[in-house]
C-alpha atoms as a PDB file:
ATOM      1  CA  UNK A   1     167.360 305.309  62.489  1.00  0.00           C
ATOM      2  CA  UNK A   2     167.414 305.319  58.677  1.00  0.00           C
ATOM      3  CA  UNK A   3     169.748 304.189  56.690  1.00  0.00           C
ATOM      4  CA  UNK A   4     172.536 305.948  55.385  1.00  0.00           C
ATOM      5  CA  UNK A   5     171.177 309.825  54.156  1.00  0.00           C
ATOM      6  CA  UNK A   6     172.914 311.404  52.345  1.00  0.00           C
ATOM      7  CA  UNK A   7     173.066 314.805  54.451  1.00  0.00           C
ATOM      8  CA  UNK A   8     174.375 313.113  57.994  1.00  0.00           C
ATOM      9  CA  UNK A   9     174.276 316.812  59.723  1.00  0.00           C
ATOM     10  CA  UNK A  10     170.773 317.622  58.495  1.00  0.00           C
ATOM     11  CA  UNK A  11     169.810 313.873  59.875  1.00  0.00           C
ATOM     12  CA  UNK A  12     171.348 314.847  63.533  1.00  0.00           C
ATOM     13  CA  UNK A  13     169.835 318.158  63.718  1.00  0.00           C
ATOM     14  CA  UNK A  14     166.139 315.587  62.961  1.00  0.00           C
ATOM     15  CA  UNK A  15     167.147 313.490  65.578  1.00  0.00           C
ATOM     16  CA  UNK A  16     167.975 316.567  67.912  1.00  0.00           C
ATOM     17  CA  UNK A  17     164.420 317.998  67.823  1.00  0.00           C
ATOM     18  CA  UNK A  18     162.921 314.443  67.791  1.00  0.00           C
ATOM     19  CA  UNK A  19     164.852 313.671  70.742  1.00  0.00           C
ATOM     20  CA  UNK A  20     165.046 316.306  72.660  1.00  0.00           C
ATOM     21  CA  UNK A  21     161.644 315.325  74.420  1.00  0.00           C
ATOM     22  CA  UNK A  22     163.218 311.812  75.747  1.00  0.00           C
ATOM     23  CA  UNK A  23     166.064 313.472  77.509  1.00  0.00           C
ATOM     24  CA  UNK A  24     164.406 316.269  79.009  1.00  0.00           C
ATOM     25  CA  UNK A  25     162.004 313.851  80.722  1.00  0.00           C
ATOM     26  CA  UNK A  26     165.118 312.903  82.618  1.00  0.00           C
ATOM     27  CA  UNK A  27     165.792 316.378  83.555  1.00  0.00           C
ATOM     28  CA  UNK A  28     168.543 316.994  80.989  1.00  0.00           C
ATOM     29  CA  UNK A  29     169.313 318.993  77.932  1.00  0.00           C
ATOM     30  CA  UNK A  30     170.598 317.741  75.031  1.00  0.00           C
ATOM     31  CA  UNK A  31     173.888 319.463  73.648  1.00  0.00           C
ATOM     32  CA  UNK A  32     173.966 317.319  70.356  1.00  0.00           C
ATOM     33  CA  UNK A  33     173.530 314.590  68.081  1.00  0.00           C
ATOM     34  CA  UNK A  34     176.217 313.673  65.991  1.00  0.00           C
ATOM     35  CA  UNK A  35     176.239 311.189  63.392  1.00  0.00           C
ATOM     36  CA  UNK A  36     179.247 308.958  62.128  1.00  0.00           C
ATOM     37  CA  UNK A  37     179.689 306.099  59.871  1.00  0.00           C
ATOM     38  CA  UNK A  38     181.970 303.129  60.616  1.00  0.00           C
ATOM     39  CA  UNK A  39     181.500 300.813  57.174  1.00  0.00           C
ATOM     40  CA  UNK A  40     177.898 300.753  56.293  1.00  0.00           C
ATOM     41  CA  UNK A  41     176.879 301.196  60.033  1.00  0.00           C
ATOM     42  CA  UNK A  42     176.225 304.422  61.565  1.00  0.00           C
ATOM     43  CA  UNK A  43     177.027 305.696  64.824  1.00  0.00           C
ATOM     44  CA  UNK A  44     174.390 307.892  66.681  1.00  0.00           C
ATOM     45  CA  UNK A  45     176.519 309.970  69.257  1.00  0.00           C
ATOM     46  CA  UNK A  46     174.319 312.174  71.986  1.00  0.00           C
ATOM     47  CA  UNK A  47     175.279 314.415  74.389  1.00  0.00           C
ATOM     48  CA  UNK A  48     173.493 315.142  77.602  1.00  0.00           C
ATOM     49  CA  UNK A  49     173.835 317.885  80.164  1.00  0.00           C
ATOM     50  CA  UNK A  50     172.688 319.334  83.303  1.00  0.00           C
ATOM     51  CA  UNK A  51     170.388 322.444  82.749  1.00  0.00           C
ATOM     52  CA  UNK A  52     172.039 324.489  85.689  1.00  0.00           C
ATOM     53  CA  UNK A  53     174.468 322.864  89.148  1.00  0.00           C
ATOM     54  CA  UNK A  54     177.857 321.705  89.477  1.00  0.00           C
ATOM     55  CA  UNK A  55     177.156 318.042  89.553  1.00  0.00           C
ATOM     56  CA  UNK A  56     177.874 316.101  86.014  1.00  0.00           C
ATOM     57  CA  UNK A  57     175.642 313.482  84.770  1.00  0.00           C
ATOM     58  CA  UNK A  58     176.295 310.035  86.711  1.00  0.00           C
ATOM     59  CA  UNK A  59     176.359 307.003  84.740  1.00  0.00           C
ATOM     60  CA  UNK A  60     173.140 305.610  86.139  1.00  0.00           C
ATOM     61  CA  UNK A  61     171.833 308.418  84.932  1.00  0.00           C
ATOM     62  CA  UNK A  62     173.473 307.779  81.589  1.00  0.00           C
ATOM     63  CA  UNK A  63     172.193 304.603  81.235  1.00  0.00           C
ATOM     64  CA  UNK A  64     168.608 305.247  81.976  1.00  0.00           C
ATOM     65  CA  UNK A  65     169.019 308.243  78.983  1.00  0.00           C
ATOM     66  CA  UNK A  66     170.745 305.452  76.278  1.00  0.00           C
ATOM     67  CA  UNK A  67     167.216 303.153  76.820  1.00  0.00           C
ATOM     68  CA  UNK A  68     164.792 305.984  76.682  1.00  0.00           C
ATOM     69  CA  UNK A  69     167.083 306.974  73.299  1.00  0.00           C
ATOM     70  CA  UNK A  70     167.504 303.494  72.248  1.00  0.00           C
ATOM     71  CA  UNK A  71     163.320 303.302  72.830  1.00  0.00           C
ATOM     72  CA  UNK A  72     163.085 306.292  71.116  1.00  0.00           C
ATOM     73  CA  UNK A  73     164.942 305.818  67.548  1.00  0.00           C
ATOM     74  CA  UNK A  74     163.346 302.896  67.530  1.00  0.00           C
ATOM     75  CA  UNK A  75     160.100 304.220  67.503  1.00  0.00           C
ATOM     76  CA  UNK A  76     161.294 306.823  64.940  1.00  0.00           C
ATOM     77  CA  UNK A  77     158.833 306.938  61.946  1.00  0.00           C
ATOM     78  CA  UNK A  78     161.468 307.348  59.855  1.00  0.00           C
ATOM     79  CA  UNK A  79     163.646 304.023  61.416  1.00  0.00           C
ATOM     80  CA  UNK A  80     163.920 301.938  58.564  1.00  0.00           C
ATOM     81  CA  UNK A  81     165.231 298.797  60.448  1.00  0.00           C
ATOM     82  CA  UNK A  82     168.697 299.477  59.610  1.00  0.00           C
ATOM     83  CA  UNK A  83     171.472 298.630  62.678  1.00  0.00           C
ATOM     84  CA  UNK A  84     173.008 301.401  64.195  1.00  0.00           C
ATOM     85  CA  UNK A  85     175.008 302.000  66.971  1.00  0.00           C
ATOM     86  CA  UNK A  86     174.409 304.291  69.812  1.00  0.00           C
ATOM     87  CA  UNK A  87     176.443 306.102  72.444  1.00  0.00           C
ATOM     88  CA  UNK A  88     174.828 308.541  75.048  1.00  0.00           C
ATOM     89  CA  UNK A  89     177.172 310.618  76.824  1.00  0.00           C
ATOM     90  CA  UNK A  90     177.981 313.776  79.409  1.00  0.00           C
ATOM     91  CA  UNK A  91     179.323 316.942  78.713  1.00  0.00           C
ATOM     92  CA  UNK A  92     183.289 316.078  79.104  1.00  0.00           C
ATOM     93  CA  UNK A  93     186.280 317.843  80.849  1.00  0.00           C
ATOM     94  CA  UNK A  94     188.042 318.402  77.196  1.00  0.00           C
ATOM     95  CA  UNK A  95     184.544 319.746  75.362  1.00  0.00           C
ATOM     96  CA  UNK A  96     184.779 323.659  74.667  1.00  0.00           C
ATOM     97  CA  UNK A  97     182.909 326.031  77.503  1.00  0.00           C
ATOM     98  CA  UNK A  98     180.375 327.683  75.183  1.00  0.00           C
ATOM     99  CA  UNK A  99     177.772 328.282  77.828  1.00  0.00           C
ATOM    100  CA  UNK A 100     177.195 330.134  80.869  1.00  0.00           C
ATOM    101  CA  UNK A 101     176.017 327.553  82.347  1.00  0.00           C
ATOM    102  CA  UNK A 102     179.300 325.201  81.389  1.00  0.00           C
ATOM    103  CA  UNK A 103     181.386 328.103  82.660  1.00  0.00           C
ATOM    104  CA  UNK A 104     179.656 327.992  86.120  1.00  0.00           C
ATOM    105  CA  UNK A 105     179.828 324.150  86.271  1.00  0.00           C
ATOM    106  CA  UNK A 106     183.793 324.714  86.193  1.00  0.00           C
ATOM    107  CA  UNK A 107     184.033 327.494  88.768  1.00  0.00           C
ATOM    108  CA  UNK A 108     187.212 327.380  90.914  1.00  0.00           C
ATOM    109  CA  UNK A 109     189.465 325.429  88.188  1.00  0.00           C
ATOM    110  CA  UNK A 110     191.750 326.511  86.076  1.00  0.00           C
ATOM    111  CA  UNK A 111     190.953 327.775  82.264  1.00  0.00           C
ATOM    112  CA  UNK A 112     191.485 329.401  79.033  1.00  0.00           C
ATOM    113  CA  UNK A 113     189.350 331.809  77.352  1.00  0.00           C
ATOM    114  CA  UNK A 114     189.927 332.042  73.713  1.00  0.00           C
ATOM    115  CA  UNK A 115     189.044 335.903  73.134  1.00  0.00           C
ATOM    116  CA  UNK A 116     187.928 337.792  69.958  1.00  0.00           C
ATOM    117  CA  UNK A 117     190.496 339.730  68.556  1.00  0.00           C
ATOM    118  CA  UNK A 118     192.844 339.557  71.842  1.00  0.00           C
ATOM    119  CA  UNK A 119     195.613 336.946  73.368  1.00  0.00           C
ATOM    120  CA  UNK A 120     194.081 333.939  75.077  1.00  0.00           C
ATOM    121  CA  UNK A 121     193.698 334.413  79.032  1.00  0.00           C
ATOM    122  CA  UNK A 122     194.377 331.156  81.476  1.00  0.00           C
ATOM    123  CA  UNK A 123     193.493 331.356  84.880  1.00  0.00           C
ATOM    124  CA  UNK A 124     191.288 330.606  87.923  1.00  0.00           C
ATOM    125  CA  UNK A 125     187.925 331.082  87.411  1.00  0.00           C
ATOM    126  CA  UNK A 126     187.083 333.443  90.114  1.00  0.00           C
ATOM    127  CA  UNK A 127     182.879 334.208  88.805  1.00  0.00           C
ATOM    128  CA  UNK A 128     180.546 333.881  86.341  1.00  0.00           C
ATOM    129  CA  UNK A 129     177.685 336.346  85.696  1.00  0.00           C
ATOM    130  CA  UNK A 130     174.832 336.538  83.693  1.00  0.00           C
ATOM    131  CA  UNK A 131     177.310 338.793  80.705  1.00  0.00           C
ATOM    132  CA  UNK A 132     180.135 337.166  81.623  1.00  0.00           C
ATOM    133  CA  UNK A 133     183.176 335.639  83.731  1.00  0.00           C
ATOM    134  CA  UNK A 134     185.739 336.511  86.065  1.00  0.00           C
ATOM    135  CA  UNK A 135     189.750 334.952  85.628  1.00  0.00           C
ATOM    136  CA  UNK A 136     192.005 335.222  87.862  1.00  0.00           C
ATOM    137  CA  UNK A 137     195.351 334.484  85.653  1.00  0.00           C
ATOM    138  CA  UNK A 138     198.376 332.745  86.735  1.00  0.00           C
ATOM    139  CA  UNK A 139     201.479 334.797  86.761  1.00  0.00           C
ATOM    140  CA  UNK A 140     204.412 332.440  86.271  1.00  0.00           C
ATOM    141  CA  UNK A 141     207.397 333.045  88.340  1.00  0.00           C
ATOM    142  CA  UNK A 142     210.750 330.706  88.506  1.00  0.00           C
ATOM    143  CA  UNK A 143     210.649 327.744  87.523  1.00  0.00           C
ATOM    144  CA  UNK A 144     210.065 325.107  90.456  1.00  0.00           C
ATOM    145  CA  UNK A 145     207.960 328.263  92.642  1.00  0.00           C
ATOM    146  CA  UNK A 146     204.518 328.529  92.853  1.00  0.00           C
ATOM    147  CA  UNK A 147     202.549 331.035  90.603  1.00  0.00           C
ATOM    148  CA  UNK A 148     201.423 334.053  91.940  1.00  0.00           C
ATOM    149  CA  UNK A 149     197.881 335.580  91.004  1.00  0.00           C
ATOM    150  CA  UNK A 150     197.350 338.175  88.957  1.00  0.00           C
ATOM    151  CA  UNK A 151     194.709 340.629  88.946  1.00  0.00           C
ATOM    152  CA  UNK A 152     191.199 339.530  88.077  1.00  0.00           C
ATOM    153  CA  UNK A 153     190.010 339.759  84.662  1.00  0.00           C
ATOM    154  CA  UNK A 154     186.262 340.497  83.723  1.00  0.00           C
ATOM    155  CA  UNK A 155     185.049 339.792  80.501  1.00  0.00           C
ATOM    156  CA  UNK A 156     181.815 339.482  78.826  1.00  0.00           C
ATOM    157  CA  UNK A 157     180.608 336.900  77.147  1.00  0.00           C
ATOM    158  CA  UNK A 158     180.769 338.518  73.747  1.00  0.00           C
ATOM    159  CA  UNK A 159     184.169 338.436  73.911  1.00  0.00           C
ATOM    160  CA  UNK A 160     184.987 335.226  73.924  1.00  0.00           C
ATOM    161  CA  UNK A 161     184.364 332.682  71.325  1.00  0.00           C
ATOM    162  CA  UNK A 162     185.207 329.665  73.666  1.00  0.00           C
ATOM    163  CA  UNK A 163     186.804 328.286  76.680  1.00  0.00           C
ATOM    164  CA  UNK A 164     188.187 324.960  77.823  1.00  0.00           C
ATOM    165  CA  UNK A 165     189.073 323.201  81.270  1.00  0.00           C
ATOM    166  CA  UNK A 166     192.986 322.877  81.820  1.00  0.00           C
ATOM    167  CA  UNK A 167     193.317 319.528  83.275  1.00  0.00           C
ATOM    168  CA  UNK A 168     195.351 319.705  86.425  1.00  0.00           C
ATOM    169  CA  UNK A 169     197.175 316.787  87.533  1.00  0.00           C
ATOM    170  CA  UNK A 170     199.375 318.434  90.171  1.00  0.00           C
ATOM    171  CA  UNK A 171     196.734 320.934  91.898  1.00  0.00           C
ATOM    172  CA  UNK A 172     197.216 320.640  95.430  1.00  0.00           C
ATOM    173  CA  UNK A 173     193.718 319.920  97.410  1.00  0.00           C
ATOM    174  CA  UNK A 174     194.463 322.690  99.652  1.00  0.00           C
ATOM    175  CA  UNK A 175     194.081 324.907  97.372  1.00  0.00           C
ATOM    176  CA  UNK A 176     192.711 328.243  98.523  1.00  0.00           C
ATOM    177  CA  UNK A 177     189.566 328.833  96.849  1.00  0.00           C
ATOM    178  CA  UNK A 178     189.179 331.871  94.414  1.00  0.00           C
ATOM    179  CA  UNK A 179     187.356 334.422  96.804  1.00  0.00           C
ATOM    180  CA  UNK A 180     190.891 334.316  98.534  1.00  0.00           C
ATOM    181  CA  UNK A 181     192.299 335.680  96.298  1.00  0.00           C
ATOM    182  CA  UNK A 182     190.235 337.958  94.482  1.00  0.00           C
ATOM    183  CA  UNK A 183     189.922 338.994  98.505  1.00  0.00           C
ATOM    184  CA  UNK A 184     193.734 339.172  99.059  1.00  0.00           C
ATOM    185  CA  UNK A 185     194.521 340.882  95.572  1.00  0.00           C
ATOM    186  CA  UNK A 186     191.724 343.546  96.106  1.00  0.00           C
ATOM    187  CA  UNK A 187     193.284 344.354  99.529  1.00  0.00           C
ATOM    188  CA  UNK A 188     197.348 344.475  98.014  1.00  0.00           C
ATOM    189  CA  UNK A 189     195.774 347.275  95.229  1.00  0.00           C
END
């Protein structure tokens, strides 16, 4: 890792490409490199994913990635000796869905599609495509009753810039699971 450049974005997207070889040799892809400065010291920030599957990145995983990294910048022909600090992470619950392949890791929970030109649509992810998604939205009712589903939504891909994950804290584990009630709308139209 050099020291301090003066272009820290054009530095990450160096890294990126130089990098990119240790992570896929653990079967990931690398979503970015980011590079802060705390002082004097910088901070090399790297996100990992799964290429395709529902199953995150484990932390075993995660630390096998930071040494291969670690091993990595320091065998950087540009590494000028200079400390650094590095942190290796997953693709997180709160990071925007910009991806098919982030979309069908969240399948089945709830979300919010931030659409071009059109109001935002939250609901159940009921299917995701190769040009785009299915949502099954939540239609609010009474306060203290349990939404009803609406009808399915399709949209493409193109039309939406981003989605996110809504956390759930109170979704019960019995749950039915979204082909119920795509199943159970389709058969009330």
């Amino acid at each position: 890792m050099p020291g301090k450049p003066v272009d820290a974005q054009a530095e990450a997207q160096r890294l990126a490409e130089y990098l990119r070889p240790a992570i896929a040799s653990h079967d990931l892809l690398l979503e970015e490199v980011e590079i802060r400065y705390s002082g004097q010291q910088p901070v090399v920030h790297v996100v990992v994913d799964r290429a395709e599957g529902t199953e995150g990145v484990d932390l075993d995983t995660i630390a096998e990635v930071s040494q291969s990294v670690s091993t990595a910048l320091d065998a950087d022909p540009r590494d000028t000796g200079a400390p650094y600090d590095l942190e290796v992470s997953s693709f997180g619950v709160t990071r925007p869905l910009t991806e098919p392949r982030h979309w069908r890791r969240n399948l089945g929970r709830k979300v919010t599609a931030n659409l071009v030109g059109e109001e935002n649509i939250t609901g159940r992810l009921a299917e995701v495509g190769s040009a785009g998604v299915v949502l099954v939205p939540e239609i609010q009712v009474k306060k203290g009753m349990k939404p009803k589903s609406g009808d399915p939504v399709e949209l493409d891909f193109e039309q939406i810039r981003r989605g996110k994950v809504e956390v759930e804290f109170n979704r019960p584990d019995t749950s039915p699971d979204v082909e119920t009630i795509v199943d159970s709308n389709e058969e009330e139209a």
